[in-house]
Every structure is written in C-alpha cells, then in structure tokens.
PDB file of N, CA and C in Angstrom:
ATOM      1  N   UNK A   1     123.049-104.311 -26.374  1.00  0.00           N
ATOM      2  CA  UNK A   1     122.653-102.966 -25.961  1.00  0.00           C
ATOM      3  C   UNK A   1     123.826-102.028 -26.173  1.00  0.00           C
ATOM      4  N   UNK A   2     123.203-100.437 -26.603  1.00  0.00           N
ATOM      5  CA  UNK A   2     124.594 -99.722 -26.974  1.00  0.00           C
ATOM      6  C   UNK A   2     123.844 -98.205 -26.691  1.00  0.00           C
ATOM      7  N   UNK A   3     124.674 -97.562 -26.052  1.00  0.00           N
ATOM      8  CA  UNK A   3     124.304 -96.102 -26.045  1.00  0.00           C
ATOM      9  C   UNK A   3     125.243 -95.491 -26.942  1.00  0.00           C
ATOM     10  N   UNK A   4     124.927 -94.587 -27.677  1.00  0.00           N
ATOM     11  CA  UNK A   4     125.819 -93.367 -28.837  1.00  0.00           C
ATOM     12  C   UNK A   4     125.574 -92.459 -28.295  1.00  0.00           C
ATOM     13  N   UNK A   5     126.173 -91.045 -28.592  1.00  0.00           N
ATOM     14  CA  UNK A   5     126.100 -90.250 -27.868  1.00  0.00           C
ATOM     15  C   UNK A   5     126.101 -89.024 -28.918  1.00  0.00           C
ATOM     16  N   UNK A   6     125.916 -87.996 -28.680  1.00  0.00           N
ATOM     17  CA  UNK A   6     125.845 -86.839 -30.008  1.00  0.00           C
ATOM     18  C   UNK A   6     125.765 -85.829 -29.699  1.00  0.00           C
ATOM     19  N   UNK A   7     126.347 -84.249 -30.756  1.00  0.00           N
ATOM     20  CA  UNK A   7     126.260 -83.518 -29.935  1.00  0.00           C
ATOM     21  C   UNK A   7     127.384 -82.292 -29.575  1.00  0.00           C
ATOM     22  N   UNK A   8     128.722 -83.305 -28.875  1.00  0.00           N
ATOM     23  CA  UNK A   8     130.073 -82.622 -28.766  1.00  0.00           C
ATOM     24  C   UNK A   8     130.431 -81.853 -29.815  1.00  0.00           C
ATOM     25  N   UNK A   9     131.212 -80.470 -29.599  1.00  0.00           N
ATOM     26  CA  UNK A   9     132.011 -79.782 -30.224  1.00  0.00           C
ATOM     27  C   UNK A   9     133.059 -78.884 -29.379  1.00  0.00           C
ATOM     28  N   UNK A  10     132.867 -78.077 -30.095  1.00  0.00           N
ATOM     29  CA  UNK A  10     133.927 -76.939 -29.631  1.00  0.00           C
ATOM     30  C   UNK A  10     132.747 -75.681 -29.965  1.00  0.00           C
ATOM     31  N   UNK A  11     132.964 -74.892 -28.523  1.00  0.00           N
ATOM     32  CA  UNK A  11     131.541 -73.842 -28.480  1.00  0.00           C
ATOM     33  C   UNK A  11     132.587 -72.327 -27.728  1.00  0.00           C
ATOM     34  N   UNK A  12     132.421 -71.618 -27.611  1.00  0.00           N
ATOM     35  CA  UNK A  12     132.870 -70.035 -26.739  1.00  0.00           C
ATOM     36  C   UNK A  12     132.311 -70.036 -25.370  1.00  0.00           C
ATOM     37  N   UNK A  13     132.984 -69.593 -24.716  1.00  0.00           N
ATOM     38  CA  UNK A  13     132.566 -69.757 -23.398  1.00  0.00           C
ATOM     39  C   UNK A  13     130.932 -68.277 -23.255  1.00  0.00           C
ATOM     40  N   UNK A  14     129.720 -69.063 -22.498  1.00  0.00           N
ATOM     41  CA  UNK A  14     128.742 -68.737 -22.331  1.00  0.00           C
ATOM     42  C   UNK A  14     127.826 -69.175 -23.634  1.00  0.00           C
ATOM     43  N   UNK A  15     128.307 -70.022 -24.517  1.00  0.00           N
ATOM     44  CA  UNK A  15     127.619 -70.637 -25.167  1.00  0.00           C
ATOM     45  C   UNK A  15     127.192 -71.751 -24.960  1.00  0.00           C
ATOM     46  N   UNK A  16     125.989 -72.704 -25.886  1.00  0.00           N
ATOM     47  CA  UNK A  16     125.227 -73.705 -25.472  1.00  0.00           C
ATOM     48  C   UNK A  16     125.373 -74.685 -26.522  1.00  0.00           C
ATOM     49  N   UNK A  17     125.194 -75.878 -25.758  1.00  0.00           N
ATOM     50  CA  UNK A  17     125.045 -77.483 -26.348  1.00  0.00           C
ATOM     51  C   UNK A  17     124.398 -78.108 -25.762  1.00  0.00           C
ATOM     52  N   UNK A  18     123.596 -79.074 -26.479  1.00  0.00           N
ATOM     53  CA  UNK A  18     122.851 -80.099 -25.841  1.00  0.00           C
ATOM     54  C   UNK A  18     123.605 -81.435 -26.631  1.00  0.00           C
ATOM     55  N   UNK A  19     123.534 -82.406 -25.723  1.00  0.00           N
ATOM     56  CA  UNK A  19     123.824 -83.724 -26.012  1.00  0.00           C
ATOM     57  C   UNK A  19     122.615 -84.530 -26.229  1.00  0.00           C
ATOM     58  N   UNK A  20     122.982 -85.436 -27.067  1.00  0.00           N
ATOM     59  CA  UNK A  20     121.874 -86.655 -27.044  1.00  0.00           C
ATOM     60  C   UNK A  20     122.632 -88.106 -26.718  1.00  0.00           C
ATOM     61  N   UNK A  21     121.995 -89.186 -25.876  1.00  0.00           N
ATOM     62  CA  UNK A  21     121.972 -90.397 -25.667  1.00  0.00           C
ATOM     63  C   UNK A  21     120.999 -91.490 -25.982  1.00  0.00           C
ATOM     64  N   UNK A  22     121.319 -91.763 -27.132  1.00  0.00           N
ATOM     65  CA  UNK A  22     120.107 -93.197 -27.365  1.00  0.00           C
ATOM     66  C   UNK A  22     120.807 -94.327 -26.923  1.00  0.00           C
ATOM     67  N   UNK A  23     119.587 -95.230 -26.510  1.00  0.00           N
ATOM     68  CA  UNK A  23     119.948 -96.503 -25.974  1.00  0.00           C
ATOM     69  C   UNK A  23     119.129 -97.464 -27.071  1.00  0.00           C
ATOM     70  N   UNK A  24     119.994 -98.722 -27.405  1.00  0.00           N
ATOM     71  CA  UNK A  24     119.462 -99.238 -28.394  1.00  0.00           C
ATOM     72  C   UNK A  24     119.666-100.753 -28.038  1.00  0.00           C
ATOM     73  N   UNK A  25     119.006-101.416 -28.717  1.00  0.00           N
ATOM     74  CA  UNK A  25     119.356-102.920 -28.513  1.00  0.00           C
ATOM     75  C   UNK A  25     118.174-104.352 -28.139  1.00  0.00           C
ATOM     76  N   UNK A  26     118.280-105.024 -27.125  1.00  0.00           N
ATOM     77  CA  UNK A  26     117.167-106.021 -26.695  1.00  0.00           C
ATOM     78  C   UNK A  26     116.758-105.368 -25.215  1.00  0.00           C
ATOM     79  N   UNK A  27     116.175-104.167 -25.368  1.00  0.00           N
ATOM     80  CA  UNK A  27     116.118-103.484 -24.009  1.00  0.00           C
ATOM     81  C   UNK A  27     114.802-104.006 -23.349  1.00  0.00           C
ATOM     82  N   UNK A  28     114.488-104.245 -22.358  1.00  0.00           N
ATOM     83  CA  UNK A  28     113.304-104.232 -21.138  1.00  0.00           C
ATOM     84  C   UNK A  28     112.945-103.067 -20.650  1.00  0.00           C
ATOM     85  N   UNK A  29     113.860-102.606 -19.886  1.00  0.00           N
ATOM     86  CA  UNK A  29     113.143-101.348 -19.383  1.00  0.00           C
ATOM     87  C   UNK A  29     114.496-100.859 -18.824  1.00  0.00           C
ATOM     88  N   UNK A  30     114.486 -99.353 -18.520  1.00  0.00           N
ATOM     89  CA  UNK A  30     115.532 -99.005 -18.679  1.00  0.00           C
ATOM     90  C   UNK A  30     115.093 -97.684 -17.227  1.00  0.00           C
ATOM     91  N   UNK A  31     116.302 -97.858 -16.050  1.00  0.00           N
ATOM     92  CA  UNK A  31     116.375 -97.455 -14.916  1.00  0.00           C
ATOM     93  C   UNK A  31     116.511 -95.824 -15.083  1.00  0.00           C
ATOM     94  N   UNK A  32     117.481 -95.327 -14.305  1.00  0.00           N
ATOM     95  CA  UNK A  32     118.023 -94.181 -14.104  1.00  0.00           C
ATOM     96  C   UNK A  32     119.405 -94.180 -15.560  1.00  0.00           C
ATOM     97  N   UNK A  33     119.100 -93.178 -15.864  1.00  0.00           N
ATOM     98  CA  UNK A  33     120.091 -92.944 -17.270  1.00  0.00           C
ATOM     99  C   UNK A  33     120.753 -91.392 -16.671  1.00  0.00           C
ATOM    100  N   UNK A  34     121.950 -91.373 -16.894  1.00  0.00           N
ATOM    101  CA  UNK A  34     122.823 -89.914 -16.583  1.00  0.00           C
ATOM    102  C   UNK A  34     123.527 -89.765 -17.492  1.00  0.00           C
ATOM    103  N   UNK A  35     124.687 -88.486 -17.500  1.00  0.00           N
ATOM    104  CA  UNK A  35     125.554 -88.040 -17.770  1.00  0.00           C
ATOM    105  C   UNK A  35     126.331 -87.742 -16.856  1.00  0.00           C
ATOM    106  N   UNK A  36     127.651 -88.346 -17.219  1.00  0.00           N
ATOM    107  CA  UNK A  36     128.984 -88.158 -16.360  1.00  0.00           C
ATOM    108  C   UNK A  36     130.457 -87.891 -17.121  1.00  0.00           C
ATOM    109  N   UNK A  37     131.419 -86.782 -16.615  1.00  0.00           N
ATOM    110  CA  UNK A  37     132.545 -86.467 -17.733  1.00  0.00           C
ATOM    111  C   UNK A  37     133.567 -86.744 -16.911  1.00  0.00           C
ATOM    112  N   UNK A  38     134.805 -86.359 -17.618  1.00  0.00           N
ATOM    113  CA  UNK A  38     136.308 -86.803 -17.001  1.00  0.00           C
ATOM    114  C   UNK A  38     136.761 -85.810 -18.126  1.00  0.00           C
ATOM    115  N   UNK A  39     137.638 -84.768 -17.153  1.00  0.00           N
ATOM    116  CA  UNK A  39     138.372 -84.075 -17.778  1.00  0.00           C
ATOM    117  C   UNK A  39     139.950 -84.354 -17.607  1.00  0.00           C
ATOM    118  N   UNK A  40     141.002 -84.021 -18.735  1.00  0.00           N
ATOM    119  CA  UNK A  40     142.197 -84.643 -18.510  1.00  0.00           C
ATOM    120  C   UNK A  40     143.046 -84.322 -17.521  1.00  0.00           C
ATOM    121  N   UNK A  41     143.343 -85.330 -16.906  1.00  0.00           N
ATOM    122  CA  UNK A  41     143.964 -85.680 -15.302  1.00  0.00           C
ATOM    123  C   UNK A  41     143.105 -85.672 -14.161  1.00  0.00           C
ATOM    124  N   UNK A  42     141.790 -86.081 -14.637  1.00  0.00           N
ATOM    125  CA  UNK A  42     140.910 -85.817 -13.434  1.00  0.00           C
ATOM    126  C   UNK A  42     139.710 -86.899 -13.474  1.00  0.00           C
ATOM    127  N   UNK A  43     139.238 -87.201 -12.160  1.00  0.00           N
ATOM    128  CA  UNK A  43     138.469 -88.394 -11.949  1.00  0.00           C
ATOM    129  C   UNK A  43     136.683 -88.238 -13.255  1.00  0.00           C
ATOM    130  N   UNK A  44     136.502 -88.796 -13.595  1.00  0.00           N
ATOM    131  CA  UNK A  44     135.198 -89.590 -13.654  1.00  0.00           C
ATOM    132  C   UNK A  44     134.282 -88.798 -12.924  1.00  0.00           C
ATOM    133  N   UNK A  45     133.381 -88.009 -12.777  1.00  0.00           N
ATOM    134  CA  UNK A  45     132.330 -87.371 -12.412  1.00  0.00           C
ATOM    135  C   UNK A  45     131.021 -86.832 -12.684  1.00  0.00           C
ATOM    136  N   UNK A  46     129.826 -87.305 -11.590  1.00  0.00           N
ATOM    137  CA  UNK A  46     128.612 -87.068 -12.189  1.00  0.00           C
ATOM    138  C   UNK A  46     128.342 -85.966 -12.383  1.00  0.00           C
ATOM    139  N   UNK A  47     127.160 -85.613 -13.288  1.00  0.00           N
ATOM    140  CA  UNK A  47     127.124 -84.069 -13.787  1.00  0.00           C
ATOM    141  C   UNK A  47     125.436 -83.892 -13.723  1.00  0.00           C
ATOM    142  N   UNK A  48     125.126 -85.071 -14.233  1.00  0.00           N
ATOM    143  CA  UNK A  48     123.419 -85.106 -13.691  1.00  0.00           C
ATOM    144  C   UNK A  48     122.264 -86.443 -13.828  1.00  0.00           C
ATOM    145  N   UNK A  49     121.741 -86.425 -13.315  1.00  0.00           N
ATOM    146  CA  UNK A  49     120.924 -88.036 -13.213  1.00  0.00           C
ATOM    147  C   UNK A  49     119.769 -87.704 -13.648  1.00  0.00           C
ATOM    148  N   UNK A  50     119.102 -88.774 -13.763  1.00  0.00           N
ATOM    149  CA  UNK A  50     117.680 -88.852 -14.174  1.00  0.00           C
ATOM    150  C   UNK A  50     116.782 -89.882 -14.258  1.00  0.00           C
ATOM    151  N   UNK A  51     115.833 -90.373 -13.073  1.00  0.00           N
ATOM    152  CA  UNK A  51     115.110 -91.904 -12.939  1.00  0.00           C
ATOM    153  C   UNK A  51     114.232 -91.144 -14.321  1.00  0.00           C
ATOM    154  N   UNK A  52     113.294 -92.914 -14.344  1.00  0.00           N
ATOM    155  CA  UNK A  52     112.482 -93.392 -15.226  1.00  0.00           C
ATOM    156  C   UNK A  52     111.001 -92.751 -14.744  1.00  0.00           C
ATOM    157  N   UNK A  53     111.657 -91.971 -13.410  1.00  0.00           N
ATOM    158  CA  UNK A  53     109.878 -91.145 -13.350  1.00  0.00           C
ATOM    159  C   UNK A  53     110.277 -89.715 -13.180  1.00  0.00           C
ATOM    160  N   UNK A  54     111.107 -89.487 -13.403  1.00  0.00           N
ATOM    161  CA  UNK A  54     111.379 -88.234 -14.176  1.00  0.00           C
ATOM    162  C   UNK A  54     112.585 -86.811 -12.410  1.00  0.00           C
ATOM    163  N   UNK A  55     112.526 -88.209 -11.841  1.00  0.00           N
ATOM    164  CA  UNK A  55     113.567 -86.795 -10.569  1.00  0.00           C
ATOM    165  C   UNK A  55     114.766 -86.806 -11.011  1.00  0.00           C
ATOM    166  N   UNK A  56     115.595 -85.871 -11.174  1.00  0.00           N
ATOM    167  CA  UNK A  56     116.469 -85.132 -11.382  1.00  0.00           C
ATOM    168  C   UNK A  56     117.773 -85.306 -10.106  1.00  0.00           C
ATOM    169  N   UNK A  57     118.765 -84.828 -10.667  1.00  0.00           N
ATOM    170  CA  UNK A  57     120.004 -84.220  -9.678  1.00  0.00           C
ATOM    171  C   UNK A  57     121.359 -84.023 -10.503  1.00  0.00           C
ATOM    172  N   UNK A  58     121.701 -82.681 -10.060  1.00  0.00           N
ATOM    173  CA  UNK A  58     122.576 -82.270 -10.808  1.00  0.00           C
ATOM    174  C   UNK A  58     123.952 -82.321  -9.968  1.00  0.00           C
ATOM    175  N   UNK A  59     125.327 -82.213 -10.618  1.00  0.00           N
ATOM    176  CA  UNK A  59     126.408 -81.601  -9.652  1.00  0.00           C
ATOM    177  C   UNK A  59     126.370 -80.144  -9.427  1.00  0.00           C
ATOM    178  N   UNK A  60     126.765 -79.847  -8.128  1.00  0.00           N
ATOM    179  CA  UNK A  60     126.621 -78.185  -7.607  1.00  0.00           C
ATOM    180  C   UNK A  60     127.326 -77.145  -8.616  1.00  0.00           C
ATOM    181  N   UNK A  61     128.517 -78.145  -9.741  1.00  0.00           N
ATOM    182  CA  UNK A  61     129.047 -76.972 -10.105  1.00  0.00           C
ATOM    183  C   UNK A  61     128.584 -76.784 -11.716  1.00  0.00           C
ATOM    184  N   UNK A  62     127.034 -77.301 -11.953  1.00  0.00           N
ATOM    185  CA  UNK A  62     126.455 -77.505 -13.244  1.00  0.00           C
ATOM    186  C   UNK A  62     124.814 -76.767 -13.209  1.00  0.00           C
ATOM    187  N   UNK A  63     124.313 -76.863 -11.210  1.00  0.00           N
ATOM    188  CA  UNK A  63     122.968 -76.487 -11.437  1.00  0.00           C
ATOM    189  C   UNK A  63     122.578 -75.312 -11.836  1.00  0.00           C
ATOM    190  N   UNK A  64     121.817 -74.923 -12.135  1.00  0.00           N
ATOM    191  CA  UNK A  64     121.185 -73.279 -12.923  1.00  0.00           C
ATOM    192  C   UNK A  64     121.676 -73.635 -14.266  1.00  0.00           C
ATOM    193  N   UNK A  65     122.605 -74.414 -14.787  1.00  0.00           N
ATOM    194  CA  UNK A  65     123.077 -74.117 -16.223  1.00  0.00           C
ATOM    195  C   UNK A  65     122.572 -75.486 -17.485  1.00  0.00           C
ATOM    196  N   UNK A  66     122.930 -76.283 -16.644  1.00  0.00           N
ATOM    197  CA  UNK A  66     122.468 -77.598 -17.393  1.00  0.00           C
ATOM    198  C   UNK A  66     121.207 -78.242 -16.551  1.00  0.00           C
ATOM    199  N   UNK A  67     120.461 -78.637 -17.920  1.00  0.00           N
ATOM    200  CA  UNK A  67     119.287 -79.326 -17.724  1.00  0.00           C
ATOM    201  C   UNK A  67     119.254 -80.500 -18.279  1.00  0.00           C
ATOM    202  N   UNK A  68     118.752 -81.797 -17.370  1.00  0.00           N
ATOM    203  CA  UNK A  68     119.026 -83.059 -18.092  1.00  0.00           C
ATOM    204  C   UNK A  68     117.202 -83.589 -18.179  1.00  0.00           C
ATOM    205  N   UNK A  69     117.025 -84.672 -19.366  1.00  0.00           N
ATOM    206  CA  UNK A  69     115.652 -84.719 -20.037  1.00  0.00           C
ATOM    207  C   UNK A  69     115.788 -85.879 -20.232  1.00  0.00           C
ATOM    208  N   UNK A  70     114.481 -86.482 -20.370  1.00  0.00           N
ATOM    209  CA  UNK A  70     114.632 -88.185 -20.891  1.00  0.00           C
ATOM    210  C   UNK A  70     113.637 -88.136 -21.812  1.00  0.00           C
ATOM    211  N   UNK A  71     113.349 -89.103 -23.341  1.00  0.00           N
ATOM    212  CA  UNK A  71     112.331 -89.344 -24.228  1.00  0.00           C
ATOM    213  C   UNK A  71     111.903 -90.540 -23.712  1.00  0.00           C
ATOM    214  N   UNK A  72     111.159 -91.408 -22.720  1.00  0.00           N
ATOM    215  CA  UNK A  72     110.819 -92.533 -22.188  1.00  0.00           C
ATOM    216  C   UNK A  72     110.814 -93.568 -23.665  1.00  0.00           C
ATOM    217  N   UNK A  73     110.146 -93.070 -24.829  1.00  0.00           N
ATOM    218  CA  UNK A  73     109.849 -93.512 -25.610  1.00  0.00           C
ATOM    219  C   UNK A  73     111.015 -93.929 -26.845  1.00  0.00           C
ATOM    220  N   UNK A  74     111.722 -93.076 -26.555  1.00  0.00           N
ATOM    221  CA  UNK A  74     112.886 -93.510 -27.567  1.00  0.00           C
ATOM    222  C   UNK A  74     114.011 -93.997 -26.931  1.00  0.00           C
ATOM    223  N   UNK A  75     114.224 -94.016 -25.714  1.00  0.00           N
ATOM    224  CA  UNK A  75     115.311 -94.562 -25.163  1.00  0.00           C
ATOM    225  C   UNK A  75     116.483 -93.440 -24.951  1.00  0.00           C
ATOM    226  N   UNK A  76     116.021 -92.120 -24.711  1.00  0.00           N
ATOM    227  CA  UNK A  76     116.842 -91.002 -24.977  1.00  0.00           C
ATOM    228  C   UNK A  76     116.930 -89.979 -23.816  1.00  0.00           C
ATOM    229  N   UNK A  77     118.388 -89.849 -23.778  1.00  0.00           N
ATOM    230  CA  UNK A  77     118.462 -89.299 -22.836  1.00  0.00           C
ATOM    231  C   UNK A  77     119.195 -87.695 -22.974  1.00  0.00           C
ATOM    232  N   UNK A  78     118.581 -86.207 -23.079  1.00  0.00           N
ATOM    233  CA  UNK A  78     119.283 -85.369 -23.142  1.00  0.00           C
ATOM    234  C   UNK A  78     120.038 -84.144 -22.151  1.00  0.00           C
ATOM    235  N   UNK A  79     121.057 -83.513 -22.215  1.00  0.00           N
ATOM    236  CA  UNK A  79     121.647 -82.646 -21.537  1.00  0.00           C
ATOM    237  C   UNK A  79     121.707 -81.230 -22.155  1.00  0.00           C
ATOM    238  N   UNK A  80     121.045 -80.229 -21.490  1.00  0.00           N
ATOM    239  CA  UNK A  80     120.993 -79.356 -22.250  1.00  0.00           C
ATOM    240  C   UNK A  80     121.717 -78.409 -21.500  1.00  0.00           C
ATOM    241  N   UNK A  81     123.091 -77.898 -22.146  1.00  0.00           N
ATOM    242  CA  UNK A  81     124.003 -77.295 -21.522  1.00  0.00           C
ATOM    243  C   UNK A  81     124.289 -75.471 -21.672  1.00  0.00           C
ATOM    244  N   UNK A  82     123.960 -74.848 -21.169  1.00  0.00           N
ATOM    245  CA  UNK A  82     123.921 -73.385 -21.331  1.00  0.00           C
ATOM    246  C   UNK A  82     124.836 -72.615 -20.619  1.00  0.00           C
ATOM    247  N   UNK A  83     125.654 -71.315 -20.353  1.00  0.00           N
ATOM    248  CA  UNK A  83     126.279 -70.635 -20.228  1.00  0.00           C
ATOM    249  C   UNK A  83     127.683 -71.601 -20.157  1.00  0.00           C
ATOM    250  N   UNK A  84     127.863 -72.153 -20.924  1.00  0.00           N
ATOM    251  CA  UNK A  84     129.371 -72.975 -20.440  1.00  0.00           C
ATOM    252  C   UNK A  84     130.590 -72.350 -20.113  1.00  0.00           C
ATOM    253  N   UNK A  85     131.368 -72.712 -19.315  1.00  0.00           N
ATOM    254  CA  UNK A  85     132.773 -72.340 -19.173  1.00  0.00           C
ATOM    255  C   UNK A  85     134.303 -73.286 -19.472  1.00  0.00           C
ATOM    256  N   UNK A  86     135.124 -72.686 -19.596  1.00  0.00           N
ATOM    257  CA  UNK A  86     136.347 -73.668 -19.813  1.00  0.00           C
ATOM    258  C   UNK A  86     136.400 -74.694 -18.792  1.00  0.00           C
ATOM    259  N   UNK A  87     135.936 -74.570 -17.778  1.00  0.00           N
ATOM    260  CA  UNK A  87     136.358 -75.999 -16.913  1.00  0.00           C
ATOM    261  C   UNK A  87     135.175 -76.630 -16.860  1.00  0.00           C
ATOM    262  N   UNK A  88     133.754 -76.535 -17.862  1.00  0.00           N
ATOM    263  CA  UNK A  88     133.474 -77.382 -18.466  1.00  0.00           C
ATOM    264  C   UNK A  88     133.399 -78.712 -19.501  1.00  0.00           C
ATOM    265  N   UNK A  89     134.771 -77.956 -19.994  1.00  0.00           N
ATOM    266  CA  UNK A  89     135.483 -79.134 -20.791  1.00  0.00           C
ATOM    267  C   UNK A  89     136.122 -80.107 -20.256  1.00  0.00           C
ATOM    268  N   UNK A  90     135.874 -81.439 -21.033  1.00  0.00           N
ATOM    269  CA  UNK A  90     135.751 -82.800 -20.661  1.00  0.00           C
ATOM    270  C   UNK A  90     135.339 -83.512 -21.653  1.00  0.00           C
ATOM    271  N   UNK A  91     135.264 -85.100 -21.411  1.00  0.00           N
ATOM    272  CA  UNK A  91     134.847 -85.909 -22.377  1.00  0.00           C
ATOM    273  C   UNK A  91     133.721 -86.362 -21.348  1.00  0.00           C
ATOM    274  N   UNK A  92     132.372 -86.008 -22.340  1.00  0.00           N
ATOM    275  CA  UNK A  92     131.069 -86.661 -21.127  1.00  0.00           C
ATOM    276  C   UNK A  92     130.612 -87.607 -22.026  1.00  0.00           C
ATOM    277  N   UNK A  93     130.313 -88.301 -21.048  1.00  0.00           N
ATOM    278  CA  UNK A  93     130.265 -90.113 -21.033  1.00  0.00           C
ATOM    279  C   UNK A  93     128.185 -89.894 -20.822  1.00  0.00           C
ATOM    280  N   UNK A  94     127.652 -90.686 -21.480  1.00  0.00           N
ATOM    281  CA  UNK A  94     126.056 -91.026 -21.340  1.00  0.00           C
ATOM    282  C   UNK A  94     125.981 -92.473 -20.277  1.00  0.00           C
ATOM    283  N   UNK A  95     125.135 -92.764 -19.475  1.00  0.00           N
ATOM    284  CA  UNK A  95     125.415 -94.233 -18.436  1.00  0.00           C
ATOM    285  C   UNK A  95     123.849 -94.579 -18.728  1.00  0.00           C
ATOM    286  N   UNK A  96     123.689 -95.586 -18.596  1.00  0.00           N
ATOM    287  CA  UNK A  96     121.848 -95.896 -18.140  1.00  0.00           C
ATOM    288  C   UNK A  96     122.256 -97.312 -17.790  1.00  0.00           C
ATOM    289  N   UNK A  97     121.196 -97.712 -16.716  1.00  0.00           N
ATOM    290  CA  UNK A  97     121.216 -98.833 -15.961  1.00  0.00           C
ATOM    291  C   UNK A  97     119.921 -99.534 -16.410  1.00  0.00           C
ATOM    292  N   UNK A  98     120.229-100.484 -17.355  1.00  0.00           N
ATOM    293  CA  UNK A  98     119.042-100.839 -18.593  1.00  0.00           C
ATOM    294  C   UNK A  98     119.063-102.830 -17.999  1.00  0.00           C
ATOM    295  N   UNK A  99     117.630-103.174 -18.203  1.00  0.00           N
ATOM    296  CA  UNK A  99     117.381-104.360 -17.990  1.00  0.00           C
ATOM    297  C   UNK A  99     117.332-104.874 -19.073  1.00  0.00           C
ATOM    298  N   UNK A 100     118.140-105.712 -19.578  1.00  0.00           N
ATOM    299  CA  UNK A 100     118.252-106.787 -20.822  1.00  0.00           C
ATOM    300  C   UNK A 100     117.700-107.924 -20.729  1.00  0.00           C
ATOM    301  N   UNK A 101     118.555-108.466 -21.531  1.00  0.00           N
ATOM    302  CA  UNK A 101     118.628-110.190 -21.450  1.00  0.00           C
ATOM    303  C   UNK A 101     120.127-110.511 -20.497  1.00  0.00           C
ATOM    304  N   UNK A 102     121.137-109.723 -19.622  1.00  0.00           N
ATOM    305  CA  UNK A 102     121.613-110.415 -19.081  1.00  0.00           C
ATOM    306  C   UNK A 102     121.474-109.679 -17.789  1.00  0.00           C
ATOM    307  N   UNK A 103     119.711-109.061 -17.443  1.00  0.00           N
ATOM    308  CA  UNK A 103     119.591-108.491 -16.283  1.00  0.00           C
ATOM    309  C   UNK A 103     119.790-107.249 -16.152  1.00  0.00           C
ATOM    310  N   UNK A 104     119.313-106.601 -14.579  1.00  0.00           N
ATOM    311  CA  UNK A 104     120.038-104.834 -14.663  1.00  0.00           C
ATOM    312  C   UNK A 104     121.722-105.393 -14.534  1.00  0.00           C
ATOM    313  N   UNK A 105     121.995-104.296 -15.964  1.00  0.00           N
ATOM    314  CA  UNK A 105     123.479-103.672 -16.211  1.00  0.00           C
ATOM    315  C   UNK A 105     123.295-102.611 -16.234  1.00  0.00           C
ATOM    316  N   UNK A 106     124.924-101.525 -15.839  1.00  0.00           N
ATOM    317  CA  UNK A 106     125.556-100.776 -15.763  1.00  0.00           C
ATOM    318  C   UNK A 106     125.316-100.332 -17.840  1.00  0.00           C
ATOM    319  N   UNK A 107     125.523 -99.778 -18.539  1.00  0.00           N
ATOM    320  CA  UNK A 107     125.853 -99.450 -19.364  1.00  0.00           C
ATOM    321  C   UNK A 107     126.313 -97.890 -19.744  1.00  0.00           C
ATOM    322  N   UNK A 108     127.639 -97.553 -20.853  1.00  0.00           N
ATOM    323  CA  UNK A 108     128.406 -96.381 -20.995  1.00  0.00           C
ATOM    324  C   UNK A 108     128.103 -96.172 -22.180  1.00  0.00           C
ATOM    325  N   UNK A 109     128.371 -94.884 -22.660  1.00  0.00           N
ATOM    326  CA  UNK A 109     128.699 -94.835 -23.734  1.00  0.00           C
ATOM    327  C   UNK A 109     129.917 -94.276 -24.395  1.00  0.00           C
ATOM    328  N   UNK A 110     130.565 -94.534 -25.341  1.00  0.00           N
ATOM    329  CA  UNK A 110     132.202 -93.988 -25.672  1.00  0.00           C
ATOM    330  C   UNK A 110     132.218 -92.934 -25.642  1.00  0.00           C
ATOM    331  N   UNK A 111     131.515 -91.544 -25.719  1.00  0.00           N
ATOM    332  CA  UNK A 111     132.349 -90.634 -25.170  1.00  0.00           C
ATOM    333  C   UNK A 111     132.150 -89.327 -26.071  1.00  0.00           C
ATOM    334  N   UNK A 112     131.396 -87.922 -25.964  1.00  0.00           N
ATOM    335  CA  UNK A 112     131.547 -87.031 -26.676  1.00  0.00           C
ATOM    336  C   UNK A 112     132.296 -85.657 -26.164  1.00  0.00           C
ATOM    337  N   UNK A 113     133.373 -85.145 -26.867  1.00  0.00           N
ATOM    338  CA  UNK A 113     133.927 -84.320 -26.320  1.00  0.00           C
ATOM    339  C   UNK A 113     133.565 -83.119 -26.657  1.00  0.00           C
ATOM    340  N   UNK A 114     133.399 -82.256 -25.172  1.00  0.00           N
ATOM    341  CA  UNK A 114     133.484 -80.912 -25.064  1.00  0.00           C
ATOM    342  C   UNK A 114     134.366 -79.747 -24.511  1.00  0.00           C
ATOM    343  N   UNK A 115     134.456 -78.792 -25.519  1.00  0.00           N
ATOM    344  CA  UNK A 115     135.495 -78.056 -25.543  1.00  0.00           C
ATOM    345  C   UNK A 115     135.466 -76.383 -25.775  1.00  0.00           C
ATOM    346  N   UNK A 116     135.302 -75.781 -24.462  1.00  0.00           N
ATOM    347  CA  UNK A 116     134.409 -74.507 -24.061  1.00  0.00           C
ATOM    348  C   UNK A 116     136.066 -73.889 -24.536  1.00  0.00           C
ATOM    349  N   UNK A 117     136.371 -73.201 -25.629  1.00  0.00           N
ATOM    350  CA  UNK A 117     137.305 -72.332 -25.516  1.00  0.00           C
ATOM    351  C   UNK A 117     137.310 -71.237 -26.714  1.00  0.00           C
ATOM    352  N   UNK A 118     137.584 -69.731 -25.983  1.00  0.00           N
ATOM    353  CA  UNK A 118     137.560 -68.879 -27.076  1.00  0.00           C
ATOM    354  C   UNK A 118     138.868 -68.974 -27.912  1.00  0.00           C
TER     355      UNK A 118
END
C-alpha cells in the first residue's frame, strides 16, 4: 500500500491549491483518510479529516478556507485550499488508516510542499 500525493507548489498569498492523495495497493477498505503538515521547526499537525461516510473536521486555523473531499471510488483523497497565507506553508503529509493484508494500518504519504510567498 502507498499514498502519493500531488499538487504542491509555490502560489501568492490569497491564492489557491488543491492537493490530491491516492491510495494504492492490496487495499480492503479504507477508514478515515486526512491531511496533516509540519512546518520548519514545528510539530506535525492536523489540518483536516475525513471518515469513509463522509464527516469532516478541520483545524480552527484552516476552517472557511480549506475544504477536504474523498473519491470513495478511487481511493482519493482531496484538499482544496483557498485564500492561503504565508504561515500556511509547510510540507503536508496525506494519512489514511487503510485495511490490508497486514490489518488496520496507519499509512503516510512522503510529502508535498507548500509555499504561500509573494
């Protein structure tokens, strides 16, 4: 199993990106899938969730701006990011908690970077 991630660039602040997360592999069924970033010198943090029946939750300092989406069918998970600011930048990480062949796992993905600067 492998999530990729797609998407990252370099955008102006109040501009928009969406990310994509596919999950690929010997999958079963596949739990709650998020997005979570880490900006440099700073912890690991969620940014927004999303179960397999579709409820939501965002971090307080993302709601009104980003919207997170799932394709049930493709294994896809998107973030659709609008008015961004510089301390939006970070490297955001895709997660889904996917049932395989060695059970529910945790799974990451390496990492697309974003970079809100005029």
């Amino acid at each position: 199993v492998q999530l990729v991630e797609s998407g990252g660039g370099l955008v102006q602040p109040g501009g928009s990106l969406r990310l994509s997360c596919a999950a690929s592999g010997s999958i079963f069924s596949i739990n709650a899938m998020g997005w979570y970033r880490q900006a440099p010198g700073k912890e690991r943090e969620l940014v927004a969730a999303i179960t397999n029946g579709g409820s939501t939750a965002y971090a307080d300092s993302v709601k009104g701006r980003f919207t997170i989406s799932r394709d049930n069918d493709k294994n896809t998970v998107y973030l659709q990011m609008n008015s961004l600011k510089p301390e939006d930048t970070a490297v955001y990480y895709c997660h889904a908690y996917i049932y395989a062949d060695s059970g529910w796992v945790d799974y990451w993905g390496k990492g697309t970077l974003v970079t809100v600067s005029s």
